[in-house]
C-alpha atoms as a PDB file:
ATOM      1  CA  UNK A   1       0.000   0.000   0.000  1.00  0.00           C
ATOM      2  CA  UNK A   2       1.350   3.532  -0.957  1.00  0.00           C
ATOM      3  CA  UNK A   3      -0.011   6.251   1.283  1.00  0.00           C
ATOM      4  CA  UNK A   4       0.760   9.793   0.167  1.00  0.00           C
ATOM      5  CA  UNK A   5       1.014  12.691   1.890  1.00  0.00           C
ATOM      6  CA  UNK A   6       0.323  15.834  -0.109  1.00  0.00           C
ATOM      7  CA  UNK A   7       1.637  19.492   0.865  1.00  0.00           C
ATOM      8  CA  UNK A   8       4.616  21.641   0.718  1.00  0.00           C
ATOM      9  CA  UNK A   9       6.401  20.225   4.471  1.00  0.00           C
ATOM     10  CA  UNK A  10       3.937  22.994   6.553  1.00  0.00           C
ATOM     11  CA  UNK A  11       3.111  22.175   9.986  1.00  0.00           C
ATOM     12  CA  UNK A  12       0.095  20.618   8.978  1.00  0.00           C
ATOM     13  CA  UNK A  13       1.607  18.449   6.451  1.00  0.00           C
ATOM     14  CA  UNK A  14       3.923  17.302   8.980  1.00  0.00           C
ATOM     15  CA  UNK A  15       1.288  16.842  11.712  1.00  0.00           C
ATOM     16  CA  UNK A  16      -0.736  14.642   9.137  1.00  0.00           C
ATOM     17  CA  UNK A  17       2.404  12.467   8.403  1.00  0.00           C
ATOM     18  CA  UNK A  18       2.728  11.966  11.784  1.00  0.00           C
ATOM     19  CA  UNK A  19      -0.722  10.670  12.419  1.00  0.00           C
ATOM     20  CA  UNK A  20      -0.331   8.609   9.223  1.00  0.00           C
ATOM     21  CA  UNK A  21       2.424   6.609  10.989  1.00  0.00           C
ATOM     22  CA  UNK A  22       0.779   6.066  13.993  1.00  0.00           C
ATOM     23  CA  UNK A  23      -2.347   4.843  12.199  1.00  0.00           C
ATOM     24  CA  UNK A  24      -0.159   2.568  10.169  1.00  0.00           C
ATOM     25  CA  UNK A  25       1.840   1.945  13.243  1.00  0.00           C
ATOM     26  CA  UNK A  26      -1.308   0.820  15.085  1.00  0.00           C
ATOM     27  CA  UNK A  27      -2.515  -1.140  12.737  1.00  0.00           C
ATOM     28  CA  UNK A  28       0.902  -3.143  11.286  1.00  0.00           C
ATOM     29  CA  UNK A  29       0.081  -2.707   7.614  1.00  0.00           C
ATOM     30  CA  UNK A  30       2.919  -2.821   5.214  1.00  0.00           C
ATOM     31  CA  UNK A  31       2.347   0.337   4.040  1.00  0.00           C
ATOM     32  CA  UNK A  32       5.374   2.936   2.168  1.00  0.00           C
ATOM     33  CA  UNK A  33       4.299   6.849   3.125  1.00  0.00           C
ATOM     34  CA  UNK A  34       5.853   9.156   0.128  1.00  0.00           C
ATOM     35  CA  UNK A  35       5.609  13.097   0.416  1.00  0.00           C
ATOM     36  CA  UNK A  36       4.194  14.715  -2.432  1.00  0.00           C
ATOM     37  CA  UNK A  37       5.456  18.407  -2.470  1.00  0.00           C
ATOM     38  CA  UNK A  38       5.815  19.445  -5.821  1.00  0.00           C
ATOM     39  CA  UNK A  39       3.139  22.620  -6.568  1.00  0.00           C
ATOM     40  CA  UNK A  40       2.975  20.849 -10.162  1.00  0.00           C
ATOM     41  CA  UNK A  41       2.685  17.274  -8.740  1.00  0.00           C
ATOM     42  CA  UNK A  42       0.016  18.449  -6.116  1.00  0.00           C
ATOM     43  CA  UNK A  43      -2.178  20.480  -9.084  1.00  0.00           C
ATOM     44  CA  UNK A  44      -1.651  17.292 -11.145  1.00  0.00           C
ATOM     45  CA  UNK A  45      -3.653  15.567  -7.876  1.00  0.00           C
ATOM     46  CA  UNK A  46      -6.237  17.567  -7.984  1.00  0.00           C
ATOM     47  CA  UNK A  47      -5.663  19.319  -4.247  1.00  0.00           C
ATOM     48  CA  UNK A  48      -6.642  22.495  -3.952  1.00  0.00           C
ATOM     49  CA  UNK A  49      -5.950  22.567  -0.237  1.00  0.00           C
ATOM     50  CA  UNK A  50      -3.417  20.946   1.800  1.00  0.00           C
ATOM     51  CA  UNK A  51      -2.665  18.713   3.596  1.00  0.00           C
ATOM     52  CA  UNK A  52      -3.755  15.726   1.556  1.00  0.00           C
ATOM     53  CA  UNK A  53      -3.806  12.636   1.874  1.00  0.00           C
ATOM     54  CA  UNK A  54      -4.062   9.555  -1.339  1.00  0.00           C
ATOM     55  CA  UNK A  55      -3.706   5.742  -0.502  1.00  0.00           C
ATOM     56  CA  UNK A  56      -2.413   4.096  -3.522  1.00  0.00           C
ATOM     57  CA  UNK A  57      -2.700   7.203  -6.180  1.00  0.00           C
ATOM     58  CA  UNK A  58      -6.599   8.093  -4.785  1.00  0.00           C
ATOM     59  CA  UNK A  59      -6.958  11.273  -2.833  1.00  0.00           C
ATOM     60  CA  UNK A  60      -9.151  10.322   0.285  1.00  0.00           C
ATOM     61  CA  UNK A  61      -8.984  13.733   1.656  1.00  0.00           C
ATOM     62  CA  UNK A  62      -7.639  17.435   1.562  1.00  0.00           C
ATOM     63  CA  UNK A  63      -7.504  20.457   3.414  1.00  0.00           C
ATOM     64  CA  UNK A  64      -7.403  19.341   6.973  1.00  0.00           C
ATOM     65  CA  UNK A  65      -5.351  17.092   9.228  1.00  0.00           C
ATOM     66  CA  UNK A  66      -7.074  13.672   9.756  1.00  0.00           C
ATOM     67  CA  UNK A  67      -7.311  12.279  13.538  1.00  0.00           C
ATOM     68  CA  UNK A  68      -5.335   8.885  13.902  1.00  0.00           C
ATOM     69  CA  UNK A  69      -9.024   7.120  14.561  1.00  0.00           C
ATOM     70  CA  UNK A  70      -9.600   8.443  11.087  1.00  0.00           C
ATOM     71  CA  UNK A  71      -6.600   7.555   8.955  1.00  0.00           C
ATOM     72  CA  UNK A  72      -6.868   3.960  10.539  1.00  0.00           C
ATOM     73  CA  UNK A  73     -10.299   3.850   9.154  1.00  0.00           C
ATOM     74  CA  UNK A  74      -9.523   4.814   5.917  1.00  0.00           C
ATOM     75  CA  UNK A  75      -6.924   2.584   5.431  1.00  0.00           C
ATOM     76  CA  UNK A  76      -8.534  -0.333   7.042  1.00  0.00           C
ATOM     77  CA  UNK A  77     -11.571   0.310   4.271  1.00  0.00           C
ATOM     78  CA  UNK A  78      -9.058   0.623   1.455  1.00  0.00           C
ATOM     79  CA  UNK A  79      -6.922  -2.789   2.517  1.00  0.00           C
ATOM     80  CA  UNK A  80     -10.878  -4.080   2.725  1.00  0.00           C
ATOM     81  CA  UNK A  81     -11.613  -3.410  -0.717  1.00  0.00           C
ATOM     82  CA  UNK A  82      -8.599  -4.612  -2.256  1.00  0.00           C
ATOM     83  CA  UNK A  83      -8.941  -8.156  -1.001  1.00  0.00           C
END
């Protein structure tokens, strides 16, 4: 699983890669987190708003920092549908 973090290194950006890991963390998925920082590469993405976040090339969310609870559900329903 490729989980993406999208943003120019702000604050947020790094508060949401931190709460990627610990979701990750928590829930021992063989997961690779890349950082997306390019303005190009992030237009190309469609954000308009950063932080975002993509599991495996699919923006699941933009503008905000995601909670830990949150991240592990997204990932858990991504891994789900990939079975």
């Amino acid at each position: 699983m490729k989980v993406e973090i999208i943003g120019t290194g702000c604050p947020k950006c790094r508060a949401l890669t931190g709460n990627v890991e610990k979701a990750i963390a928590e829930l021992g998925l063989d997961a690779r987190i890349e950082k997306v920082e390019k303005i190009a590469d992030i237009a190309r993405m469609g954000v308009m708003m950063t932080p975002g976040l993509a599991v495996d090339g699919v923006v699941v969310a933009s503008g905000h920092v995601l909670p830990v609870p949150e991240i592990r559900e997204l990932l858990q329903a991504h891994q789900a549908s990939n079975v």
